[in-house]
C-alpha atoms as a PDB file:
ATOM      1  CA  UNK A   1      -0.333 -20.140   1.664  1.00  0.00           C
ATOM      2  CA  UNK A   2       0.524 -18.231  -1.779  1.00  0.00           C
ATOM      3  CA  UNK A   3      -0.543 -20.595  -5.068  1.00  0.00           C
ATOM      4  CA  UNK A   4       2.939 -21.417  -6.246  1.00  0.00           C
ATOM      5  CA  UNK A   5       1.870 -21.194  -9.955  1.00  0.00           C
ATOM      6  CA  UNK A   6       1.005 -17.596  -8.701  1.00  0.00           C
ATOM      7  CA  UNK A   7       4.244 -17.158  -7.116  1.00  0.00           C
ATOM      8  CA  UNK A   8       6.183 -18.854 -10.101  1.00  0.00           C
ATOM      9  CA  UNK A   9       4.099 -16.500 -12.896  1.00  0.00           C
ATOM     10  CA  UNK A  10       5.353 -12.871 -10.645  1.00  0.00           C
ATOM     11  CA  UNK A  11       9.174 -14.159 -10.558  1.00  0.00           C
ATOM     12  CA  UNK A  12       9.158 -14.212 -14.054  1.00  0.00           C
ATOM     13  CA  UNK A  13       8.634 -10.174 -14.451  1.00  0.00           C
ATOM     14  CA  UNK A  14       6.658  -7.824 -14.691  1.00  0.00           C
ATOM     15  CA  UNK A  15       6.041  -7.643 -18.814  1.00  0.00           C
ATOM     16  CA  UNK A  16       5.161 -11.893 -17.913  1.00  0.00           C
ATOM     17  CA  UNK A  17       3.085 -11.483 -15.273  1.00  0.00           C
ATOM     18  CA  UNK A  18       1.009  -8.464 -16.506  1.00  0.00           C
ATOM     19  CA  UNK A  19       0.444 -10.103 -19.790  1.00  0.00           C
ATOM     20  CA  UNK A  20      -0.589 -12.986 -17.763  1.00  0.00           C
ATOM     21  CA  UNK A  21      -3.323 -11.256 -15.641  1.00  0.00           C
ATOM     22  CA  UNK A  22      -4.765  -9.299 -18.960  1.00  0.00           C
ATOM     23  CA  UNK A  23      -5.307 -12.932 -20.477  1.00  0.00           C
ATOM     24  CA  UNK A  24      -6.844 -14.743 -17.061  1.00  0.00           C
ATOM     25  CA  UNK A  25      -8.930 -11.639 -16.024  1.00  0.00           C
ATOM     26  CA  UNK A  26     -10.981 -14.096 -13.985  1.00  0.00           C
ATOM     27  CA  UNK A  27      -8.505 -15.322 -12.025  1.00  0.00           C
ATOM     28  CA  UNK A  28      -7.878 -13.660  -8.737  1.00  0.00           C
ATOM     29  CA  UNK A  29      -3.831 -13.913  -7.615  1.00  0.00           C
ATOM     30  CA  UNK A  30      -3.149 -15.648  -4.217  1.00  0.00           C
ATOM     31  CA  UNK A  31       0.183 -14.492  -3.240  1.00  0.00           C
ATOM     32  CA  UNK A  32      -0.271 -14.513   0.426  1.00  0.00           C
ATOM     33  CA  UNK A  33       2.537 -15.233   2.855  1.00  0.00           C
ATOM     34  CA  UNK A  34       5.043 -14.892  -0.438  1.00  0.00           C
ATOM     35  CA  UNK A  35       8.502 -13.704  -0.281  1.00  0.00           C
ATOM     36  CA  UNK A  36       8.882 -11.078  -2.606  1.00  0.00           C
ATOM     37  CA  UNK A  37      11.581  -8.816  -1.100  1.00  0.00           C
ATOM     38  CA  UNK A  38      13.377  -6.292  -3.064  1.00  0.00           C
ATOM     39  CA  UNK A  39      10.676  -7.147  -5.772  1.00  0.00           C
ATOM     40  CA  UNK A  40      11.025  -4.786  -8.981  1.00  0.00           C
ATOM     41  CA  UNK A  41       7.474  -4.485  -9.897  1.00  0.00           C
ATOM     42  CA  UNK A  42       6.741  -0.977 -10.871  1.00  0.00           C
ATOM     43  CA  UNK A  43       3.179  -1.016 -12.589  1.00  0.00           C
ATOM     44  CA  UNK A  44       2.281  -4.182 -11.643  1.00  0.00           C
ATOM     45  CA  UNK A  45      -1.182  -5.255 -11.584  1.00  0.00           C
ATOM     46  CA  UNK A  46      -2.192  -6.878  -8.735  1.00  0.00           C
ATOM     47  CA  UNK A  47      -5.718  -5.997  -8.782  1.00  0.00           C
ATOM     48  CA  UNK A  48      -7.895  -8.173  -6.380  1.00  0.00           C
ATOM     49  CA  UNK A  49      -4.990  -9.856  -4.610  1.00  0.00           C
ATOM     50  CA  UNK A  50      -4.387 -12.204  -1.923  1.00  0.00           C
ATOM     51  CA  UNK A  51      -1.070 -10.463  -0.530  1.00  0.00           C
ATOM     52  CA  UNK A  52      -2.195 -11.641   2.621  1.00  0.00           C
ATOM     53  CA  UNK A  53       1.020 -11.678   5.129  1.00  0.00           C
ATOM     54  CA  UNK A  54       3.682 -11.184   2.281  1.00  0.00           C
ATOM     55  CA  UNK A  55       7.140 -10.031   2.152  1.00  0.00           C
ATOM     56  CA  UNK A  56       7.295  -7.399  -0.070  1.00  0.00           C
ATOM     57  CA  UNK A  57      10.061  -5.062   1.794  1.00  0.00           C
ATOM     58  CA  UNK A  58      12.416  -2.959   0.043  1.00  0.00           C
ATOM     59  CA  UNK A  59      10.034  -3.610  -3.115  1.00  0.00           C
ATOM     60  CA  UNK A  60       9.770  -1.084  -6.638  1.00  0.00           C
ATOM     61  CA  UNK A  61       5.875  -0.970  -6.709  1.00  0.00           C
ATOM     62  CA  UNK A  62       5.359   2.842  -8.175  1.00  0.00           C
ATOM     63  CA  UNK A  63       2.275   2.916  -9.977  1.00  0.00           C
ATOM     64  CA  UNK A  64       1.176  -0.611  -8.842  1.00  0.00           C
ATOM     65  CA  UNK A  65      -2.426  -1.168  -9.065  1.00  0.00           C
ATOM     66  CA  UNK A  66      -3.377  -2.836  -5.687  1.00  0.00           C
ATOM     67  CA  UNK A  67      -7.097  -2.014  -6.000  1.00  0.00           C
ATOM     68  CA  UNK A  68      -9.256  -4.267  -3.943  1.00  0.00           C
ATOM     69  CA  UNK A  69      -6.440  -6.543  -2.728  1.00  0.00           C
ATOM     70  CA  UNK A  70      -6.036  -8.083   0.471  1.00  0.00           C
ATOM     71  CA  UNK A  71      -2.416  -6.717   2.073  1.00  0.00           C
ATOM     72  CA  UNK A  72      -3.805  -7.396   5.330  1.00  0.00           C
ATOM     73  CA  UNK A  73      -0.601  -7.786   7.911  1.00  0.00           C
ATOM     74  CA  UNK A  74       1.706  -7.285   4.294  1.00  0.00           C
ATOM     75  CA  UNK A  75       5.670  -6.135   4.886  1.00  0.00           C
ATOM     76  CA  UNK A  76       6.169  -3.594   2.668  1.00  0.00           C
ATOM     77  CA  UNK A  77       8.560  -1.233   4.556  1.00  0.00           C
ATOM     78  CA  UNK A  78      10.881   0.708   3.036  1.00  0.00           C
ATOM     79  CA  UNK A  79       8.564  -0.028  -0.134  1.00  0.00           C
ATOM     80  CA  UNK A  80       8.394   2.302  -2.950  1.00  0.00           C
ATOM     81  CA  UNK A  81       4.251   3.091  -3.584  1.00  0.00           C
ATOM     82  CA  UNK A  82       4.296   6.291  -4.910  1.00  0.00           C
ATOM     83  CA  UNK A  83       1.098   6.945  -7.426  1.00  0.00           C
ATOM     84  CA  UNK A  84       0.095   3.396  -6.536  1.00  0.00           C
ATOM     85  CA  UNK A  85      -3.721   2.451  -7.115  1.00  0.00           C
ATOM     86  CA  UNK A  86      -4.343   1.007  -3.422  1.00  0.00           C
ATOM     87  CA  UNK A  87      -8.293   2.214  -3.378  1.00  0.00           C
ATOM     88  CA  UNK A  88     -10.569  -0.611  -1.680  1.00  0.00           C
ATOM     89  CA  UNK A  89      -7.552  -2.367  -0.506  1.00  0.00           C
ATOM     90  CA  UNK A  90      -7.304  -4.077   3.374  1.00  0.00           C
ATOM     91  CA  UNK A  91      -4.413  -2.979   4.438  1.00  0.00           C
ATOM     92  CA  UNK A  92      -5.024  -3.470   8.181  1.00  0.00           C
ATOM     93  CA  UNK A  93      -1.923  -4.497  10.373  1.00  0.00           C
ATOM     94  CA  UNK A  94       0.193  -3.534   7.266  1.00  0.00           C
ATOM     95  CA  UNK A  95       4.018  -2.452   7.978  1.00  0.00           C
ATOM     96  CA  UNK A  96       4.166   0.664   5.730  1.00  0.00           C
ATOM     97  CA  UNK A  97       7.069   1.680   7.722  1.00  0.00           C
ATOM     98  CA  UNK A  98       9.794   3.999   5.644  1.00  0.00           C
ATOM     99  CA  UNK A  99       7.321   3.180   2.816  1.00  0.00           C
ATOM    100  CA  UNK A 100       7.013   5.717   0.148  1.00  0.00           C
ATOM    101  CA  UNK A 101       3.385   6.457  -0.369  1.00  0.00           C
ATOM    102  CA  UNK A 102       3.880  10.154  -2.790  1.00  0.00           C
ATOM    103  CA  UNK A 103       0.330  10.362  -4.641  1.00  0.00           C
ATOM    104  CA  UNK A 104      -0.966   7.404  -3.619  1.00  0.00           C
ATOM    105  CA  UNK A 105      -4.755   6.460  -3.918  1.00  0.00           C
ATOM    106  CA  UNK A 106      -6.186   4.672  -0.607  1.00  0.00           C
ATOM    107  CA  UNK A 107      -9.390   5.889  -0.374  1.00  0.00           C
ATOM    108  CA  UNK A 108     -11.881   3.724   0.588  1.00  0.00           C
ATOM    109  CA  UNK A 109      -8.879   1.687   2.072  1.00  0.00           C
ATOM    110  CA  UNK A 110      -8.955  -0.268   5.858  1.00  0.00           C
ATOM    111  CA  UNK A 111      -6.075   1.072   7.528  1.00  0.00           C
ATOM    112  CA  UNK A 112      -6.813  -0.431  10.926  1.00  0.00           C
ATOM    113  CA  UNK A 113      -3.091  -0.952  12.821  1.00  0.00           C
ATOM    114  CA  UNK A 114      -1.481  -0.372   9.323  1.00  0.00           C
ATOM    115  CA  UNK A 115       2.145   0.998  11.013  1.00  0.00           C
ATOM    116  CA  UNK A 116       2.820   4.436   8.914  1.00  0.00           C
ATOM    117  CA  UNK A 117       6.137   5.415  11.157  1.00  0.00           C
ATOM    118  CA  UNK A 118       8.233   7.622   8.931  1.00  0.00           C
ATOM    119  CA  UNK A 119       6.209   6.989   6.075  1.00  0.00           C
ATOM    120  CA  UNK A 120       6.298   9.597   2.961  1.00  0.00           C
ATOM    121  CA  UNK A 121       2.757  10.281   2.943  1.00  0.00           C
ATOM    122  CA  UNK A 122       3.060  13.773   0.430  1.00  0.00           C
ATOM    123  CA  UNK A 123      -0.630  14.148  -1.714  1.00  0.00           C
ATOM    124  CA  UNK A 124      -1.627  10.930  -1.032  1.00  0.00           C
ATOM    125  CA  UNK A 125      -5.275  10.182  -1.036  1.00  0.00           C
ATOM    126  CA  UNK A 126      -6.927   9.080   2.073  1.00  0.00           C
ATOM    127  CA  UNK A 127     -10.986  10.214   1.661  1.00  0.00           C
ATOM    128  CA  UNK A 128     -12.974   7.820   3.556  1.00  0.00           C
ATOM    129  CA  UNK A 129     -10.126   6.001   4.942  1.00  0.00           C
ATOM    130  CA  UNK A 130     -11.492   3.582   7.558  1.00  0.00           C
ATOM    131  CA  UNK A 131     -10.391   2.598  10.506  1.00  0.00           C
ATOM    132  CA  UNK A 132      -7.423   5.346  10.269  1.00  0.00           C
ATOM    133  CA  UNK A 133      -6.269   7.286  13.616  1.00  0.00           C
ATOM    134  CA  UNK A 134      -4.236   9.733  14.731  1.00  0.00           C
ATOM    135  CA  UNK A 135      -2.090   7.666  16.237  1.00  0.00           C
ATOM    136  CA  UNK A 136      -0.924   5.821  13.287  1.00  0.00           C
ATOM    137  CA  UNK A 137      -0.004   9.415  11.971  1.00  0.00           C
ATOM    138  CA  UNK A 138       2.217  11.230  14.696  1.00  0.00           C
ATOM    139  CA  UNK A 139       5.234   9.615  13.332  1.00  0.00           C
ATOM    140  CA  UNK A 140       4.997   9.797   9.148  1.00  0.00           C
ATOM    141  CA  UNK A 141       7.953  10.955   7.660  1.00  0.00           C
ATOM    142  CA  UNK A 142       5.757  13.982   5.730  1.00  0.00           C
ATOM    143  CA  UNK A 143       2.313  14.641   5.466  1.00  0.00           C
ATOM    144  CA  UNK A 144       2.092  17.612   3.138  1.00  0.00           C
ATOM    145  CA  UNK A 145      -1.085  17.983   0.633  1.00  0.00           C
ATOM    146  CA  UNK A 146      -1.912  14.862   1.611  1.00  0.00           C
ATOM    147  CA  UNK A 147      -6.280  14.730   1.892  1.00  0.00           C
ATOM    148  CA  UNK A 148      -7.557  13.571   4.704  1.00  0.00           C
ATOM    149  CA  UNK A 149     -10.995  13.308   6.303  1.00  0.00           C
ATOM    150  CA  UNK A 150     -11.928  17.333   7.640  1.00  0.00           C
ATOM    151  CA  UNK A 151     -12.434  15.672  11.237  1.00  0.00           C
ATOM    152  CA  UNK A 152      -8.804  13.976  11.028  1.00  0.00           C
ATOM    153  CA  UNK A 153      -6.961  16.816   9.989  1.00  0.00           C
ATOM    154  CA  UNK A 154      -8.100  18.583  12.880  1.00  0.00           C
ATOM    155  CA  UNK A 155      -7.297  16.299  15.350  1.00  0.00           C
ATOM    156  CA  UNK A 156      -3.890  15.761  14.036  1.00  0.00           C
ATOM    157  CA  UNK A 157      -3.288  19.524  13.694  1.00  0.00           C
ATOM    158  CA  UNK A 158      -4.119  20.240  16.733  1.00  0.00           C
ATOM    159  CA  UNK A 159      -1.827  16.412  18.224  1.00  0.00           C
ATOM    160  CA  UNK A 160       1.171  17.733  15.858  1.00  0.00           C
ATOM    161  CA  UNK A 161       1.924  20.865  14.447  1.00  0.00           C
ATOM    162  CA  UNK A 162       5.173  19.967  13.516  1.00  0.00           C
ATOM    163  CA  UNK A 163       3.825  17.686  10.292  1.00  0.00           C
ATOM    164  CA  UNK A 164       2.363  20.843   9.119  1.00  0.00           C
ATOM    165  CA  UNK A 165       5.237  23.456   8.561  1.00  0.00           C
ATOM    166  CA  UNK A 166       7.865  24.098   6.045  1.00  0.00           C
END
């Protein structure tokens, strides 16, 4: 369960809760199993993270900095992520369905059963991705420039051609 004062600090804004995280650096945010839906949060820092389980659908998280957080099982379809800082994060069982992810940084990131279905994956950054398959890729929305690991690409060149013309 989220730490209400946690939960109570992010409702406030984004200019509150920012300011609040560059004053208790030490502190680590538990927000898991919030309900954050249709948050407006573009540039938040929610570096280190418990996001465990939360709601975030429909959110405004361009340029978020998710580094090292925990979104394992997180809701954030239809989410906008685009340039978002998501490198280190556990994002396994995530729903990152309809979710914009233009430019965004996940290397390093678990993607084990993240759901990308129809997902705007376009130059996002996925070197030494782990746990990502093929599978979880047949259905994104768009996959162009995006990087990828050499051995991935193949495979999902050679699973769907489609994803790869104009």
């Amino acid at each position: 369960m989220a730490n209400s004062d946690h939960v109570k600090k992010i409702k406030e804004g984004l200019e509150s809760w920012n300011s609040w995280r560059e004053t208790e650096k030490e502190v680590n945010p538990d927000l898991g199993w919030a309900s954050l839906n249709g948050s407006e949060l573009e540039k938040v820092n929610l570096e280190n993270a418990n996001l465990k389980l939360a709601f975030l659908k429909d959110s405004r998280l361009k340029d978020a900095n998710f580094s090292g957080a925990s979104l394992y099982g997180t809701n954030l379809q239809n989410s906008d992520l685009e340039n978002a800082n998501l490198e280190d994060a556990n994002l396994e069982g995530a729903h990152l369905i309809n979710a914009n992810l233009t430019n965004a940084n996940l290397k390093n990131t678990n993607l084990k059963l993240a759901n990308l279905d129809k997902a705007n994956l376009d130059g996002a950054n996925f070197s030494n991705a782990r746990k990502l398959r093929v599978e979880q890729l047949l259905r994104v929305k768009s996959i162009k420039n995006t990087k990828l690991d050499p051995s991935l690409l193949d495979e999902l060149r050679n699973s769907a051609p489609h994803l790869f013309e104009d």
